[in-house]
C-alpha atoms as a PDB file:
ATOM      1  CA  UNK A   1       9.876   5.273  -5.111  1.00  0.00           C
ATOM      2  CA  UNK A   2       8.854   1.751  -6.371  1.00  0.00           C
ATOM      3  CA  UNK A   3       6.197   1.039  -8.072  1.00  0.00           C
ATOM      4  CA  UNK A   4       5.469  -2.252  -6.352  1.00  0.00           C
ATOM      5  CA  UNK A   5       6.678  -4.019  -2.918  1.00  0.00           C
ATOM      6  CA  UNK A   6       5.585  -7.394  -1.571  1.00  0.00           C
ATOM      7  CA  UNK A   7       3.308  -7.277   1.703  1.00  0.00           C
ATOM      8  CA  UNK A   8       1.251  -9.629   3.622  1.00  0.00           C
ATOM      9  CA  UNK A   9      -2.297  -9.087   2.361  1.00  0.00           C
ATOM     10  CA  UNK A  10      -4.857  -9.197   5.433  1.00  0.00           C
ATOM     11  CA  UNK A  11      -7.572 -10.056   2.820  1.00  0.00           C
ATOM     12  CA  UNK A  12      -5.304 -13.038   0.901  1.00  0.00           C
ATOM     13  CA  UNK A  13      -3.659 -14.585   3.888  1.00  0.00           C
ATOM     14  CA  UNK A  14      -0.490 -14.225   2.351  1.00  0.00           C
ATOM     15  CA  UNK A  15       2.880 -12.357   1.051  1.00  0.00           C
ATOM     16  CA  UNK A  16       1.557 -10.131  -2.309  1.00  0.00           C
ATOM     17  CA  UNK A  17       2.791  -7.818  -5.016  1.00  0.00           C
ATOM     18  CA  UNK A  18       0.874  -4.868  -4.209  1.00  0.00           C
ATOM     19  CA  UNK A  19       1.078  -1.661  -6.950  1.00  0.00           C
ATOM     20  CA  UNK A  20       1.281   1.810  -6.409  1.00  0.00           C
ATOM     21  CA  UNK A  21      -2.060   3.179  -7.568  1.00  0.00           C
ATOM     22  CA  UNK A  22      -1.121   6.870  -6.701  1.00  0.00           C
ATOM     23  CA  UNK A  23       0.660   9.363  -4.866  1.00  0.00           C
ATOM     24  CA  UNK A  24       1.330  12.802  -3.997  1.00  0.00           C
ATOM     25  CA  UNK A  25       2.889  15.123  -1.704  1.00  0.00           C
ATOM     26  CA  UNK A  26       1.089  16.654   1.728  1.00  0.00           C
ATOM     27  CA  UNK A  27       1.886  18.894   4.823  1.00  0.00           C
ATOM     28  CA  UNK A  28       2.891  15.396   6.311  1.00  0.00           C
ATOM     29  CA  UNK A  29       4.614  13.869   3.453  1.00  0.00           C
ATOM     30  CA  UNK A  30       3.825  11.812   1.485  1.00  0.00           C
ATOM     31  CA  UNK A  31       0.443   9.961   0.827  1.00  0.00           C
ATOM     32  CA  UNK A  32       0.687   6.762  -1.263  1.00  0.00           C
ATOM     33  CA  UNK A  33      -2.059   4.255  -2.084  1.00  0.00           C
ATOM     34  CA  UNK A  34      -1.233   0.586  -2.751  1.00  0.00           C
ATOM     35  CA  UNK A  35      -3.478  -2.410  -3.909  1.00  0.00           C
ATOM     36  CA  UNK A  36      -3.217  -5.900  -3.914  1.00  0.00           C
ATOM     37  CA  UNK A  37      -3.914  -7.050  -7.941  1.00  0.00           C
ATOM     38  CA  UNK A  38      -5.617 -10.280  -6.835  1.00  0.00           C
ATOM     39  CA  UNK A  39      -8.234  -9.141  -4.321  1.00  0.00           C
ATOM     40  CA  UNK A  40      -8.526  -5.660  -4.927  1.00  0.00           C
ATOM     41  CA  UNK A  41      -7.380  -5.002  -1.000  1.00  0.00           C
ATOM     42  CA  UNK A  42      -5.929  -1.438  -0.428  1.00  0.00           C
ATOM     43  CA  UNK A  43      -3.853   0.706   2.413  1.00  0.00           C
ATOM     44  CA  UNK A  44      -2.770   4.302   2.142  1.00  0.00           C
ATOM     45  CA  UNK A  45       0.491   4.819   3.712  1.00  0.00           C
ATOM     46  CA  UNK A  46       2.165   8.144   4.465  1.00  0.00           C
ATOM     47  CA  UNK A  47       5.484   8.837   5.354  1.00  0.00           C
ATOM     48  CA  UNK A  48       6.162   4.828   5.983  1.00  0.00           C
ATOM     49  CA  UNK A  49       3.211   4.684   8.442  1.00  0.00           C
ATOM     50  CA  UNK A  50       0.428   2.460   7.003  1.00  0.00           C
ATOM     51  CA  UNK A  51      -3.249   1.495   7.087  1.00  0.00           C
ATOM     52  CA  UNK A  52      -2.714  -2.108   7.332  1.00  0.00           C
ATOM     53  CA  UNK A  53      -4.103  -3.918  10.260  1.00  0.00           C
ATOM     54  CA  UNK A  54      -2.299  -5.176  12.546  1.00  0.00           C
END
C-alpha cells in the first residue's frame, strides 16, 4: 500500500498529500489512518470506505 495519496482536504479547501500514519489488519480489513501534513486533518479509512465528509 502507499504511503501517501493526494485527497481533497475538507479542512484546506484543496487537493493534499496526505501520509499514512498507521495501519493494521481487522475482522473487516483493513484500518488505515491518513493525515494531511499542513493542517494536521485526519480520516481513518477501512477497506476503501473513508471518514471524509462528504
Amino acid at each position: 500500500m502507499a504511503l501517501e495519496k493526494d485527497v481533497d482536504c475538507p479542512a484546506c479547501g484543496e487537493t493534499r498529500s496526505f501520509y499514512r500514519t498507521a495501519a493494521m489488519t481487522l475482522h473487516l480489513g483493513e484500518k488505515t489512518k491518513w493525515r494531511c501534513p499542513d493542517c494536521g486533518y485526519g480520516y481513518v479509512e477501512i477497506n476503501g470506505i473513508d471518514t471524509l465528509s462528504a
